[in-house]
Protein backbone atom coordinates (compact mmCIF):
# COMPACT_ATOMS: atom_id res chain seq x y z
CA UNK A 1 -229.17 33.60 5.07
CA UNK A 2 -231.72 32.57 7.57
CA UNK A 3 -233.03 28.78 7.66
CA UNK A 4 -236.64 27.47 8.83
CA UNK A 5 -236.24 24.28 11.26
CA UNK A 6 -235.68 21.71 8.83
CA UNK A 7 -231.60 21.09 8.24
CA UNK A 8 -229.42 18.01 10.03
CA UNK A 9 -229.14 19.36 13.18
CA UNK A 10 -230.47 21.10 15.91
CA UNK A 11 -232.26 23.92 14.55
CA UNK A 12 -231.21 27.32 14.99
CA UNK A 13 -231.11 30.64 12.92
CA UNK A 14 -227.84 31.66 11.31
CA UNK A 15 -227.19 35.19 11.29
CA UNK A 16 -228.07 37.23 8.81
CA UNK A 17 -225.66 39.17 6.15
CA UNK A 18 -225.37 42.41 6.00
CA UNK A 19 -226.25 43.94 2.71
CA UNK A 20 -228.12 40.72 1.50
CA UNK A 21 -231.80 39.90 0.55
CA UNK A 22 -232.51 38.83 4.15
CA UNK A 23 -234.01 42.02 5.07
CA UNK A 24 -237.22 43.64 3.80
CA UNK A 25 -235.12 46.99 3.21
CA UNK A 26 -232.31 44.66 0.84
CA UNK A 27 -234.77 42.57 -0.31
CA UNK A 28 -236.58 45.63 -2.08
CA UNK A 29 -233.21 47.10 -3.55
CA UNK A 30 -232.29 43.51 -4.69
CA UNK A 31 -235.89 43.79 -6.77
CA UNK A 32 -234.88 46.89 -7.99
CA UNK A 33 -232.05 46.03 -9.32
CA UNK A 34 -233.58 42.91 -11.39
CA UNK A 35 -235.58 45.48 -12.85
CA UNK A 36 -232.56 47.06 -14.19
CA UNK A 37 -229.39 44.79 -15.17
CA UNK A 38 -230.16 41.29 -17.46
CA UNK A 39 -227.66 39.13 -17.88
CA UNK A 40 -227.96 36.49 -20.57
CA UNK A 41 -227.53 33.12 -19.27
CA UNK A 42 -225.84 30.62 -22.00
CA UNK A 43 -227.49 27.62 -22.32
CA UNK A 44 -225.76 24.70 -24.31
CA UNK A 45 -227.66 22.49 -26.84
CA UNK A 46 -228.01 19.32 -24.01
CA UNK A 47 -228.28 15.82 -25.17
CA UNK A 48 -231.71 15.13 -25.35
CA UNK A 49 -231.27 11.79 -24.95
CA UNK A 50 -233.27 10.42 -21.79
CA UNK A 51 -230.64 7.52 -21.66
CA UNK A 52 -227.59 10.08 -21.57
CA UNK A 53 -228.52 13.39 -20.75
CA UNK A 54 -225.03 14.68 -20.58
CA UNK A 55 -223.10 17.01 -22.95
CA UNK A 56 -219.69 15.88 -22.60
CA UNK A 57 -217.56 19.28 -22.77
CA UNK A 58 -214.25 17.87 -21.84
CA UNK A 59 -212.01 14.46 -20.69
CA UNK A 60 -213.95 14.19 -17.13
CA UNK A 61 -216.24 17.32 -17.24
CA UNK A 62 -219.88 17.37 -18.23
CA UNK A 63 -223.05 18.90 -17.66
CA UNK A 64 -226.71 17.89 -17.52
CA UNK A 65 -229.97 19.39 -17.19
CA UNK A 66 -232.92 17.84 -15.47
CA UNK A 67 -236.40 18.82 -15.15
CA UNK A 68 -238.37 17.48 -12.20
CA UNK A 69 -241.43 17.90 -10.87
CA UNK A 70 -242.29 17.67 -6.68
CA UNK A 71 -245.02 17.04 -5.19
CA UNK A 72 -246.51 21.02 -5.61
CA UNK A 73 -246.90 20.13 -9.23
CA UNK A 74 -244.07 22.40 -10.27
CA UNK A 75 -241.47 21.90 -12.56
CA UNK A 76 -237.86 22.26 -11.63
CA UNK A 77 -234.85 22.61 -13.55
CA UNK A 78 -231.81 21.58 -11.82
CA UNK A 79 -228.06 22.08 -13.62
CA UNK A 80 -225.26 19.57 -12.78
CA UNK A 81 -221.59 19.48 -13.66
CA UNK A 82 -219.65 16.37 -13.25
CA UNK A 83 -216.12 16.09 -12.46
CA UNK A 84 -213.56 13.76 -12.31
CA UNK A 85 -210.75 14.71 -10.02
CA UNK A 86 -208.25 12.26 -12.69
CA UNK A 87 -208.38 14.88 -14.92
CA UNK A 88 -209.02 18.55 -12.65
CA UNK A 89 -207.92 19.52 -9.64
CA UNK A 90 -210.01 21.40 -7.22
CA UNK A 91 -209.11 24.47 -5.19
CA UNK A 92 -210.59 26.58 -2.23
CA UNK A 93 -209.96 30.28 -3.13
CA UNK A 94 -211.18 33.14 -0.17
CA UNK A 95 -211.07 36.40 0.38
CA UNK A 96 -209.41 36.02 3.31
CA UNK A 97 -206.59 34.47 2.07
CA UNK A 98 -206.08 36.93 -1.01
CA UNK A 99 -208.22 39.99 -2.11
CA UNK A 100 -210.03 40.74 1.25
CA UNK A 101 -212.74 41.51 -1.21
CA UNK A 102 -215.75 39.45 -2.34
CA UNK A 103 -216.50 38.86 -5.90
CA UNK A 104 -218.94 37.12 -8.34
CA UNK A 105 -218.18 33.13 -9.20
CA UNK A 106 -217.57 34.79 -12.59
CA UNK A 107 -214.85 37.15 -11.73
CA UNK A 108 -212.98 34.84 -8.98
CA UNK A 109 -213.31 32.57 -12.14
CA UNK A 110 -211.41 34.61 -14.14
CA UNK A 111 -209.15 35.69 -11.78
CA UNK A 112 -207.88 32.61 -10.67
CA UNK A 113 -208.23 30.60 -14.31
CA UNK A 114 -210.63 28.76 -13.01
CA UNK A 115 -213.01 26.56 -15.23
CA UNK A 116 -216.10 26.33 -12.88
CA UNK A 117 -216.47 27.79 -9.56
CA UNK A 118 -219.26 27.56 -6.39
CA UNK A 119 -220.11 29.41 -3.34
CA UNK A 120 -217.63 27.67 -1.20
CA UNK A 121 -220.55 27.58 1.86
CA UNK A 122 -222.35 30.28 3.74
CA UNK A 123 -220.32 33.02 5.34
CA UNK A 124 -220.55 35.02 8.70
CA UNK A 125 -221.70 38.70 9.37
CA UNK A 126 -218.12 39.83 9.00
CA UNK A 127 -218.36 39.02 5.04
CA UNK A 128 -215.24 36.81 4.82
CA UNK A 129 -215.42 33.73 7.79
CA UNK A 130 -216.98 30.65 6.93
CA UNK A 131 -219.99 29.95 8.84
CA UNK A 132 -218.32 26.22 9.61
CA UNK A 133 -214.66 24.92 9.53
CA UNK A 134 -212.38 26.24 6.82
CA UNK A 135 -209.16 25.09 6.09
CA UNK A 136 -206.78 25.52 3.12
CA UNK A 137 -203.22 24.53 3.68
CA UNK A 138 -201.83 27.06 6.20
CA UNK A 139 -204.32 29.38 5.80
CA UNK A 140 -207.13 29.06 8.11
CA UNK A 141 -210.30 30.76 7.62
CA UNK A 142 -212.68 29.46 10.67
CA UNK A 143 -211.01 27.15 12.82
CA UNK A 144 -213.89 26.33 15.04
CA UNK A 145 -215.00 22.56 13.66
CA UNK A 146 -219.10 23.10 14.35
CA UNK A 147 -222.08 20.82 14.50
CA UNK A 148 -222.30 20.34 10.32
CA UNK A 149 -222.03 16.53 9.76
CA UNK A 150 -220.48 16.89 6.79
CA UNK A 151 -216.80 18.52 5.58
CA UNK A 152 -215.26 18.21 1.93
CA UNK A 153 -212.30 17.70 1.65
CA UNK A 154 -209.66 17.93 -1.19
CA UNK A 155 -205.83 18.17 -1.52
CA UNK A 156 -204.79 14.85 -0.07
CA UNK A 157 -201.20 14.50 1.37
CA UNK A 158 -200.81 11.46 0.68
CA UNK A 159 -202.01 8.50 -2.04
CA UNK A 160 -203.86 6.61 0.56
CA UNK A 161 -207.15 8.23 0.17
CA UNK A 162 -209.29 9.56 -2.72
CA UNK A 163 -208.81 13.33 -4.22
CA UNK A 164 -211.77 14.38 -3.13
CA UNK A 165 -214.85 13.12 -0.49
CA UNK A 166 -217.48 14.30 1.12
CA UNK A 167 -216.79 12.85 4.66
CA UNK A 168 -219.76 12.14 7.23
CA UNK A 169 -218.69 12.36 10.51
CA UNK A 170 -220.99 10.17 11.74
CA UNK A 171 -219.83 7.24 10.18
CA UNK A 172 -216.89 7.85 9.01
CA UNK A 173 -213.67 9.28 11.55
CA UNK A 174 -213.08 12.47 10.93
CA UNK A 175 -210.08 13.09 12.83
CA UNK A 176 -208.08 10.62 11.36
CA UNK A 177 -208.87 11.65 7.95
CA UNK A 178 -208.24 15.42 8.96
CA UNK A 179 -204.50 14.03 8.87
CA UNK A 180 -204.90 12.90 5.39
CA UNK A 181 -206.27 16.24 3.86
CA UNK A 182 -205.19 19.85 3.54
CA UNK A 183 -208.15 21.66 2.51
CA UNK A 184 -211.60 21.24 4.16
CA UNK A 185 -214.88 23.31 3.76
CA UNK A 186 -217.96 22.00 6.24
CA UNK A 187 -221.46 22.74 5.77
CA UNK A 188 -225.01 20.63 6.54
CA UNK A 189 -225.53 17.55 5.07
CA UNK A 190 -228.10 16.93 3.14
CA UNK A 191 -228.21 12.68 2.56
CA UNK A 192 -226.87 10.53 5.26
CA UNK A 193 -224.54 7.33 5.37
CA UNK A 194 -227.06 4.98 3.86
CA UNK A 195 -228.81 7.14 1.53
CA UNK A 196 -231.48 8.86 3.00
CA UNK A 197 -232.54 12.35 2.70
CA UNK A 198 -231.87 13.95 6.40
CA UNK A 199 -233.68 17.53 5.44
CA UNK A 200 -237.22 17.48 7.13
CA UNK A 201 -239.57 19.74 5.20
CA UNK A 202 -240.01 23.43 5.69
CA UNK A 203 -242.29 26.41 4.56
CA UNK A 204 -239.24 28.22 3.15
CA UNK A 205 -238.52 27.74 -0.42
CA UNK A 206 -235.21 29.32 -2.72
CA UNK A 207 -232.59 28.83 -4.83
CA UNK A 208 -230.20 26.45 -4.17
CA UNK A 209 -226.26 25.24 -5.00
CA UNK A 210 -225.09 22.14 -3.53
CA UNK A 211 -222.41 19.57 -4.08
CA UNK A 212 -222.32 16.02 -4.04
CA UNK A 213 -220.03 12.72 -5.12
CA UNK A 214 -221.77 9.75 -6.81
CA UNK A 215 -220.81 6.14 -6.37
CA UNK A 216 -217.62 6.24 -8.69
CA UNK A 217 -216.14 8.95 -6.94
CA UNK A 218 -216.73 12.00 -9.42
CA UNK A 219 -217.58 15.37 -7.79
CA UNK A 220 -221.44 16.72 -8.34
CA UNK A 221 -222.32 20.56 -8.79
CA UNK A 222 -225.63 20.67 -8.36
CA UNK A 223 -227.72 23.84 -8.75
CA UNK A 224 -231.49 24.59 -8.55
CA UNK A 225 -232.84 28.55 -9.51
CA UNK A 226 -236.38 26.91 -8.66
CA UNK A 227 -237.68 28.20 -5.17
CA UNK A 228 -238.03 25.09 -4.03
CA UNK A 229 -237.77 23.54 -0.04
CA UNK A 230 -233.94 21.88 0.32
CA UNK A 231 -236.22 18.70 1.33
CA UNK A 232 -237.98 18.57 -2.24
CA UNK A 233 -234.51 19.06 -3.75
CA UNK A 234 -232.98 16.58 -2.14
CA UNK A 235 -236.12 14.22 -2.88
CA UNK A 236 -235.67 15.18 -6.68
CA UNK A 237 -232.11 14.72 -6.27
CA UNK A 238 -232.34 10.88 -5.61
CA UNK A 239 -234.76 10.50 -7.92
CA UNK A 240 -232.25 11.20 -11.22
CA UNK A 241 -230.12 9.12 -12.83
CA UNK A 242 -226.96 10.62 -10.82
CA UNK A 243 -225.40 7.54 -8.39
CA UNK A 244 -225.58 10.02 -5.82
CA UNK A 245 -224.09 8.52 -2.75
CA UNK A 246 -223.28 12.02 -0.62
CA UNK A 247 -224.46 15.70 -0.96
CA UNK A 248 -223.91 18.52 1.31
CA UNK A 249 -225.66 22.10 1.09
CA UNK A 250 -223.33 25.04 -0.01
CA UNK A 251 -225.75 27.82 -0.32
CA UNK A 252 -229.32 28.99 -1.24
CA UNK A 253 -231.23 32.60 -2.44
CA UNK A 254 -229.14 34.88 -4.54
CA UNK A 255 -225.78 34.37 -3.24
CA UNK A 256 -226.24 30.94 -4.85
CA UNK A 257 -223.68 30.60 -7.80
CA UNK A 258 -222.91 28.25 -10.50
CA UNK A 259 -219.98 29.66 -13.17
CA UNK A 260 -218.53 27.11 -15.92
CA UNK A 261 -216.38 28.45 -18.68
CA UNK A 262 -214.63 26.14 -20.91
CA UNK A 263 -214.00 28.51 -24.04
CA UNK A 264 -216.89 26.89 -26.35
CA UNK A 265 -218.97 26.53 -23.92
CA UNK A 266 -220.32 29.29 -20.74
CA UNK A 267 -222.95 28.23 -18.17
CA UNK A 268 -224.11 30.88 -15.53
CA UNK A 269 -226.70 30.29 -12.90
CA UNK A 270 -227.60 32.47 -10.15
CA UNK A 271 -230.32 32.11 -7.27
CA UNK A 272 -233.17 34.33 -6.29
CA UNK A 273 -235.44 34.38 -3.02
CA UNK A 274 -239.19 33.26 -3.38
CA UNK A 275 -241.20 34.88 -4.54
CA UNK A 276 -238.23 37.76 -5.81
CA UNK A 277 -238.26 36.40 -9.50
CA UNK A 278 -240.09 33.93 -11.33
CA UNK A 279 -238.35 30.17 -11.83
CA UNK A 280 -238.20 30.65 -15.80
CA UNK A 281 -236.96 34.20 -15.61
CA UNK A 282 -234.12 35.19 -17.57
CA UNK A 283 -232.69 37.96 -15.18
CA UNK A 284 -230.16 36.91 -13.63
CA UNK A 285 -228.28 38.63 -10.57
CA UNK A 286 -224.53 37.79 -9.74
CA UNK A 287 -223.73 38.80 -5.68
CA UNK A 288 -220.22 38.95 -4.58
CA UNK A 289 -219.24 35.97 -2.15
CA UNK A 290 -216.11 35.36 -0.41
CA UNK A 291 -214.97 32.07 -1.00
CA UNK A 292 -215.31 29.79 -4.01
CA UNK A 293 -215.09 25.82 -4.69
CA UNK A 294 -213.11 25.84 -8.34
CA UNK A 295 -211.42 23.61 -10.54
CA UNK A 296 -208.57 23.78 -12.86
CA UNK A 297 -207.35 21.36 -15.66
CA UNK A 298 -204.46 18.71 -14.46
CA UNK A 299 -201.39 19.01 -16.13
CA UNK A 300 -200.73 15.76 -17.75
């Protein structure tokens, strides 16, 4: 996708994907086909209970829903899962590295047994690299460490460090820690070291999936279907009753993905370009992406 000035960094336009909603010409067939497929997205009875909004599915997994509204005067509903990394380990599956072939959150999902899955960051023109540093194991997807201030990283080698952080690189040393890890996906951060939102504001306005790590260390899915500016999401962000200490974009419009399926309980969301479908609408459009964020259950 293509960003307006308005990320943590020096501004500049990503290229755009082939065969996406970027273009006037994909843009029109992505439309059309809205018109066509519907896909009915499951939504869980959530505890409506302001003083513990979450539906606890599992030992360490729940999910939340959170309506918010910016400073437009429109409402947002944004969908979290939380995750401790005690209980469920988290893996970086590509296409690179297996099928060569992009899928839907939902199908790498089931593929790969995985309970919930995210766009593991935006990806280049070629349809499988990374736009920043990719690492998992021995397999190396983009090996050029860019700009991004921010890298996740998961798979420690060693007990010293936690399971899973969101390190800043500017104040935190990444190198050493690159020792420590053996999995690493880097995008743009969204809230820096001491808790500020480092998005200026923009015109442009989409869907948008995120992650993030709160003050006791569990892992944050966050996703937003709302066309709404990554600087008003990141406002509404710190605004709910999250602890959210670190958050770092993954992806926005309709490659944007959120799939959780526990058995009793399946969550879907997918992202749409503004003005492509209404916030409240209940078509929803899964696009094949490359690499996924997923977890899977620890075995005691």
């Amino acid at each position: 996708m293509r960003f307006s000035k308005g990320y943590d960094r020096k501004p500049e336009l990503l290229p755009a994907r082939p065969g996406t909603a970027t273009s006037p010409r994909s843009r029109t067939s992505f439309l059309l086909l809205a018109s066509f497929l519907l896909f009915a997205c499951v939504f869980p009875a959530w505890a409506s209970d302001e003083k513990d909004p979450w539906k606890v599915l599992d030992e360490g997994l729940g999910v939340a829903e959170f309506s918010s509204s910016s400073s437009d005067e429109l409402e947002y509903r944004i969908t979290v899962v939380r995750i401790d990394p005690r209980y469920y380990a988290f893996k970086l599956i590509s296409a690179s590295e297996n099928t060569r072939e992009k899928m839907t959150v939902r199908e790498w999902s089931r593929q790969f047994n995985l309970i919930a899955a995210v766009n593991a960051g935006m990806y280049q023109e070629d349809g499988l690299a990374s736009v920043g540093y990719m690492k998992n194991f021995d397999h190396v997807n983009n090996p050029r460490l860019g700009r991004d201030k921010t890298v996740l990283a998961f798979n420690p080698s060693g007990p010293d460090v936690a399971e899973v952080q969101i390190i800043d690189r500017e104040c935190q040393d990444f190198n050493s820690l690159r020792q420590k890890y053996r999995t690493f996906v880097q995008s743009i951060r969204m809230i820096s070291c001491d808790r500020k939102n480092v998005w200026r504001q923009q015109a442009g306005r989409w869907s948008t999936v995120a992650i993030g790590t709160d003050e006791t260390g569990k892992v944050l899915l966050l996703f937003c279907r709302s066309p709404i500016t990554v600087h008003d999401f990141v406002e509404v962000l710190l605004t709910l009753p999250l602890s959210l200490q670190r958050a770092m974009y993954l992806e926005g419009g309709p490659q944007a993905s959120l799939y959780l399926s526990t058995g009793k309980t399946t969550l879907e969301r997918y992202g749409s370009w503004e003005p492509a479908l209404e916030q409240n609408s209940s078509i929803q459009i899964p696009l094949p992406v490359p690499n996924v964020i997923g977890i899977v259950k620890k075995v005691p």
